[in-house]
N, C-alpha and C. Protein backbone atom coordinates (compact mmCIF):
# COMPACT_ATOMS: atom_id res chain seq x y z
N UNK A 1 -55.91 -8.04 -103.19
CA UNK A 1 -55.44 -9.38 -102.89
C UNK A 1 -53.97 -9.49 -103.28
N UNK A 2 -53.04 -10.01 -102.17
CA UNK A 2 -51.75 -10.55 -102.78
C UNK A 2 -51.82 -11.35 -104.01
N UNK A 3 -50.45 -11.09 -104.32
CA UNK A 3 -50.22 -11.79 -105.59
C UNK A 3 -48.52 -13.24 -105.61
N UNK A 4 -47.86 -12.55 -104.45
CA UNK A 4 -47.42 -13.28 -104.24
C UNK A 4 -47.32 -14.56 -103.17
N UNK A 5 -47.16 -15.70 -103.21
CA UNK A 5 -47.20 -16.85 -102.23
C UNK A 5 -47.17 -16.52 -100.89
N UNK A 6 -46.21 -16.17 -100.76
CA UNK A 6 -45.74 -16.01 -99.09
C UNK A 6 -46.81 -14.82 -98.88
N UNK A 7 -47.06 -13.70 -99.37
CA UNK A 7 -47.87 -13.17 -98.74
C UNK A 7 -49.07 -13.44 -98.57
N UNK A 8 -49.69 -14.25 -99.67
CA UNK A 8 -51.24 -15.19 -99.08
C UNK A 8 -50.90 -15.95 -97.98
N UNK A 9 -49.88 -16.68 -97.73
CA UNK A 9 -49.79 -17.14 -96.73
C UNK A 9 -50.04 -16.81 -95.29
N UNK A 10 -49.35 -15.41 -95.42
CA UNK A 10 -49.22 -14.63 -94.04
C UNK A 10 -50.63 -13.95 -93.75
N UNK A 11 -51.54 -13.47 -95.07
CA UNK A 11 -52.98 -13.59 -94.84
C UNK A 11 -53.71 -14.12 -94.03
N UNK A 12 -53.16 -15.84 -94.71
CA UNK A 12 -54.15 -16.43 -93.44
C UNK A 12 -53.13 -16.84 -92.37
N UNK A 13 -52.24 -16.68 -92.13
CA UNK A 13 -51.89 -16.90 -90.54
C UNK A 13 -52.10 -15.52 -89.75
N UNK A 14 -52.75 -14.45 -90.43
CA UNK A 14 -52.71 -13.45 -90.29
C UNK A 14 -54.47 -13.51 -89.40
N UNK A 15 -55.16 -13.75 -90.44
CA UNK A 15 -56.73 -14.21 -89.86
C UNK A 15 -56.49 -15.34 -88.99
N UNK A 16 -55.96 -16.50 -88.97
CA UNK A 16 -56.09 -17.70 -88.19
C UNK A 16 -56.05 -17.33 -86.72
N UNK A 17 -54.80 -15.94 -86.46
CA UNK A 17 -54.39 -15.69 -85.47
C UNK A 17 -55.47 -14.58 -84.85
N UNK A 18 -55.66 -13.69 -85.58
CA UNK A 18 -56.54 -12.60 -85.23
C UNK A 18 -58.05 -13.71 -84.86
N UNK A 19 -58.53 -14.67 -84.80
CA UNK A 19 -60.18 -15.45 -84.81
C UNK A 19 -59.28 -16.49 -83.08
N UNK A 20 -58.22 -16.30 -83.11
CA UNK A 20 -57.61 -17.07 -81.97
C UNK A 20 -57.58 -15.94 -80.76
N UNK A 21 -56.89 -15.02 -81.18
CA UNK A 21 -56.94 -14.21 -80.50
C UNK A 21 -58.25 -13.18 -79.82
N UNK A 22 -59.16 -13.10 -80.95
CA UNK A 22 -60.82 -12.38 -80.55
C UNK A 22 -60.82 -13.77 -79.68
N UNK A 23 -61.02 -14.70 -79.93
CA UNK A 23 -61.73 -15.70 -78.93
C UNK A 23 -60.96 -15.86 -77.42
N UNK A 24 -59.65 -15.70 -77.47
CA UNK A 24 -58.89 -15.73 -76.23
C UNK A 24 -59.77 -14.12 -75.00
N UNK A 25 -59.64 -12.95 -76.27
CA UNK A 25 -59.94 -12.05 -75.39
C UNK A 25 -61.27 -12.18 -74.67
N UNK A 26 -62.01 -12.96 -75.51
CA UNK A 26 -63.40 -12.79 -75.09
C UNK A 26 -63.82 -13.62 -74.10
N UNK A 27 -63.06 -14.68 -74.09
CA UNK A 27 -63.09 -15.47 -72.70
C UNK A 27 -62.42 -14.85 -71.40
N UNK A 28 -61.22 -13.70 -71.54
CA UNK A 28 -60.73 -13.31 -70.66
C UNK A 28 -61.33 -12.28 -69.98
N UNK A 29 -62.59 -11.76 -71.06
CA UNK A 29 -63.48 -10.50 -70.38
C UNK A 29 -64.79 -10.98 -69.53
N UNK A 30 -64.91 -12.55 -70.07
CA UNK A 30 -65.55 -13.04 -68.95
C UNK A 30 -65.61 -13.27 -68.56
N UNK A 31 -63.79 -13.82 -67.85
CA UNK A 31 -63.60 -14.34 -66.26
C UNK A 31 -63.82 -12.95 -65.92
N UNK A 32 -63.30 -11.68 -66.43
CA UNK A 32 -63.57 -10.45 -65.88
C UNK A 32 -64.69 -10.08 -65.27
N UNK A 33 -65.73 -10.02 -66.13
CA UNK A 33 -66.66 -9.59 -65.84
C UNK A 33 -67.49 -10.92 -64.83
N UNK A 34 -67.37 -11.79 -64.73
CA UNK A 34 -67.64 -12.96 -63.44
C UNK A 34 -66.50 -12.30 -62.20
N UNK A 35 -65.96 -11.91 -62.16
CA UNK A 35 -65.01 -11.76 -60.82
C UNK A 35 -65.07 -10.14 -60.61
N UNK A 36 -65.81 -9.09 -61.47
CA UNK A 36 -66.51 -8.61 -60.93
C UNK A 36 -68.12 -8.51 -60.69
N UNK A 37 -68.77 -9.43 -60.51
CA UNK A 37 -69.93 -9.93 -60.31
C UNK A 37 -70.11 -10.33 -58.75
N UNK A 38 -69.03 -11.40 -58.74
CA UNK A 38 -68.53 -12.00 -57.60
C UNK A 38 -68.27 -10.86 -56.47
N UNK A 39 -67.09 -10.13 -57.18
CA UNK A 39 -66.83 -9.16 -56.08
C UNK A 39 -68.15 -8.29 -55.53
N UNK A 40 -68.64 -7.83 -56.36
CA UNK A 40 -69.62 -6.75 -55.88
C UNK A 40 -70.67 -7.28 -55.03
N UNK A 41 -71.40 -9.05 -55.45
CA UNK A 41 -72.46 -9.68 -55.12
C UNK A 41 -71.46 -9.79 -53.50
N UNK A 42 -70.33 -9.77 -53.34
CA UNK A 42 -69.93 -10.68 -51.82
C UNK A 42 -69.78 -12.00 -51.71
N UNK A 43 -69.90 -12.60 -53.47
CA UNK A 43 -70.32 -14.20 -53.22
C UNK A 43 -69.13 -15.01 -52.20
N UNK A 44 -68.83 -16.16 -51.87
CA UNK A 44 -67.96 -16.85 -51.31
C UNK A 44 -66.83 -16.95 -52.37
N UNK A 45 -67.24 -17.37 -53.75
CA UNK A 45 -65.86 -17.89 -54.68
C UNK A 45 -65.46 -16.69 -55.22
N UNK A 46 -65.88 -15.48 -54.32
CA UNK A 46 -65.23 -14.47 -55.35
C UNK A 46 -63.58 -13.78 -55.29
N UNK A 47 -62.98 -14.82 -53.84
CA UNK A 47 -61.89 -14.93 -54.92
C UNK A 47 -60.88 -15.99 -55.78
N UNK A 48 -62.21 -16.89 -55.71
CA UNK A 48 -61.25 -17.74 -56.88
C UNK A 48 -61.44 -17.46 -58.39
N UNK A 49 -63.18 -16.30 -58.45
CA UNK A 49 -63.02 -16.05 -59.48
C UNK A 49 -61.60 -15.35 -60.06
N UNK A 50 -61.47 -14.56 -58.96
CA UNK A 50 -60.34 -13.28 -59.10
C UNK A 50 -58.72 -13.82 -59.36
N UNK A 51 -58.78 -14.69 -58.94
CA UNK A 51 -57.42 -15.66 -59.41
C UNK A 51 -58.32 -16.18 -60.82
N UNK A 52 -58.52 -16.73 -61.16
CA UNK A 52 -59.05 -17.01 -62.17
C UNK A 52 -58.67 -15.74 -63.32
N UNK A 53 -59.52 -14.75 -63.49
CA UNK A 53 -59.17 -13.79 -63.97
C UNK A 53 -57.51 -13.47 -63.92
N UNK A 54 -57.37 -13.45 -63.22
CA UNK A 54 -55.77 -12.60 -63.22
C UNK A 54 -54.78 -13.99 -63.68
N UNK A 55 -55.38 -15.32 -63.92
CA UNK A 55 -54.47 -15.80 -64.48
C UNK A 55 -54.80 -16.08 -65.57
N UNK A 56 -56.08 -15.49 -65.92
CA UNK A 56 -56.10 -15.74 -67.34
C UNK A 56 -55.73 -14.41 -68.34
N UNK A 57 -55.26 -13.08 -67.47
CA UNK A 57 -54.88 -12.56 -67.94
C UNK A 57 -53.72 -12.42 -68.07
N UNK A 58 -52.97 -13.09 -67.40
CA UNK A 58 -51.40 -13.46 -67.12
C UNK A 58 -50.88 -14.03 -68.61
N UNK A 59 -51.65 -15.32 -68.72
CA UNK A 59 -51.55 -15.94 -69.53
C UNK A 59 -51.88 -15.36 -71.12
N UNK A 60 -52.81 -14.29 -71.27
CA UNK A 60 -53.11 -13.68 -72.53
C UNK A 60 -51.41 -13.03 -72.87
N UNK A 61 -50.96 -12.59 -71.61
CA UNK A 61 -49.54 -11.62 -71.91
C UNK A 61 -48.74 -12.55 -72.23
N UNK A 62 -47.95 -14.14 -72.18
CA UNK A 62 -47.63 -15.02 -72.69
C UNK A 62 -47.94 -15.18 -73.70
N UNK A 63 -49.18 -15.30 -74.15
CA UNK A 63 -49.54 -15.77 -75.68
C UNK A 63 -49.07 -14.71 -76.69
N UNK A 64 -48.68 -13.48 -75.99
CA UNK A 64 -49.01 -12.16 -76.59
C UNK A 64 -50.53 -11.60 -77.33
N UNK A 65 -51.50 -12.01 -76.56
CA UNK A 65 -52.67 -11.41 -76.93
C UNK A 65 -53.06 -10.41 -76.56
N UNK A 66 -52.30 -9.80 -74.87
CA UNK A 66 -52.06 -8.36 -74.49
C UNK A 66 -51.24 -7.71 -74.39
N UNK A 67 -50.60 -6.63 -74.51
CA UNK A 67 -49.64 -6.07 -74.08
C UNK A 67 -49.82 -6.09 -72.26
N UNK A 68 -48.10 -6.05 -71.85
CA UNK A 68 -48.24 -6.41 -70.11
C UNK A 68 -48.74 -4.74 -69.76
N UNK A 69 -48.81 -3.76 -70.09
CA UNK A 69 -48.97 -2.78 -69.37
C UNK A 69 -51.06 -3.05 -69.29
N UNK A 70 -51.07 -3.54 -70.41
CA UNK A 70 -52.56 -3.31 -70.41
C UNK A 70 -52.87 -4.65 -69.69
N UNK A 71 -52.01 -5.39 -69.64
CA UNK A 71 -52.81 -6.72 -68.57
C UNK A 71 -52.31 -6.07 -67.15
N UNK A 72 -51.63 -5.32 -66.83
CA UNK A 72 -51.12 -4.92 -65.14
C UNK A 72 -52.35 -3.87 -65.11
N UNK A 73 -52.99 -3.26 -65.94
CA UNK A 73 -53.79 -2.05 -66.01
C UNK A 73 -55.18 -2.65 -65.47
N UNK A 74 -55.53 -3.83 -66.54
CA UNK A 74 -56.61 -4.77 -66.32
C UNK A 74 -56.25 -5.86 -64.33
N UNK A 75 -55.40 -5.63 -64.22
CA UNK A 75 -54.94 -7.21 -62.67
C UNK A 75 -55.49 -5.54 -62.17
N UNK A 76 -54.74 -4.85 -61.84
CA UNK A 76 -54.43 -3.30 -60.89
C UNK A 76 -55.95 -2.80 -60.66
N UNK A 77 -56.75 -3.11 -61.63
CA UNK A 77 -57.93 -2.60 -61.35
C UNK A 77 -59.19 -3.75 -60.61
N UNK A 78 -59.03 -4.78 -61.21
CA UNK A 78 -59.54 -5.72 -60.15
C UNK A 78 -58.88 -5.81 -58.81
N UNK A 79 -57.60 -5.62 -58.50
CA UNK A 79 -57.37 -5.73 -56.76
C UNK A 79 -57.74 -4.84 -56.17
N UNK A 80 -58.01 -3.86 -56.93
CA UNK A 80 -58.62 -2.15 -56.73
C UNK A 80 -59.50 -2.87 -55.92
N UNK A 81 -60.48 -2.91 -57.07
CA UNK A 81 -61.69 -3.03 -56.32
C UNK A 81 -62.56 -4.26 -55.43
N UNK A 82 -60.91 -5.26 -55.20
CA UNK A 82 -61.78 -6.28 -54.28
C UNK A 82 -61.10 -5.56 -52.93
N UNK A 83 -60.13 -4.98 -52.64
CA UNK A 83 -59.69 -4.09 -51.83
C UNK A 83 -60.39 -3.38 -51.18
N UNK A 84 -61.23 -2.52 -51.64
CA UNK A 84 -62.48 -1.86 -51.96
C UNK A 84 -63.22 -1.84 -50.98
N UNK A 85 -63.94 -2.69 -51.67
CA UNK A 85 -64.87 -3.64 -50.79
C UNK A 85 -64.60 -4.14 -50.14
N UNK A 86 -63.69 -5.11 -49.77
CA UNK A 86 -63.08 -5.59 -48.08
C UNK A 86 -63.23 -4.85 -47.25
N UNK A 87 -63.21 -3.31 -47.94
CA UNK A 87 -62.45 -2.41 -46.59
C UNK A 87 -64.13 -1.91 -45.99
N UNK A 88 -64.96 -2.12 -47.05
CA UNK A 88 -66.97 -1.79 -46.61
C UNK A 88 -66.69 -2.71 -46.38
N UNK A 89 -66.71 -3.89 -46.05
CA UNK A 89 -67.18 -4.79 -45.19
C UNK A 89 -66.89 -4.85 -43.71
N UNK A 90 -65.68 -4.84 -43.80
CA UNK A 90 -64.41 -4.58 -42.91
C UNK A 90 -65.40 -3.11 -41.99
């Protein structure tokens, strides 16, 4: 345990941020995982899930909850694969 002030401090802005951040990601893995649900099922909203997703991963890279290579890694692979599939349907 710190002993000095400022560093208890930064402790808990340290946890406050890390319980903000688990919760940001975990909502962002489940527009994910809904917009690939969507995609694969063929549903109608699947691509508003997909905007959905990609702006909520947009937005994690703003907050800095992702790094942008790993949110272009995460967008790059969902257009992948609604692409994909357009092209079996197609």
């Amino acid at each position: 345990m710190a002993n000095i002030k400022s560093a208890k401090k930064r402790i808990k802005i340290a946890e406050r941020n890390a319980a903000r951040n688990k919760a940001y990601k975990s909502s962002m893995k489940t527009l994910i995982k809904k917009a690939n649900v969507a995609l694969e099922s063929g549903a109608e909203n699947s691509q508003e899930a997909l905007k959905a997703a990609i702006a909520k991963i947009d937005r994690a890279v703003v907050k800095g909850v992702l790094h942008k290579n790993n949110a272009a890694r995460k967008k790059s692979s969902l257009a992948k694969k609604a692409t994909s599939l357009q092209k079996k349907e197609a």
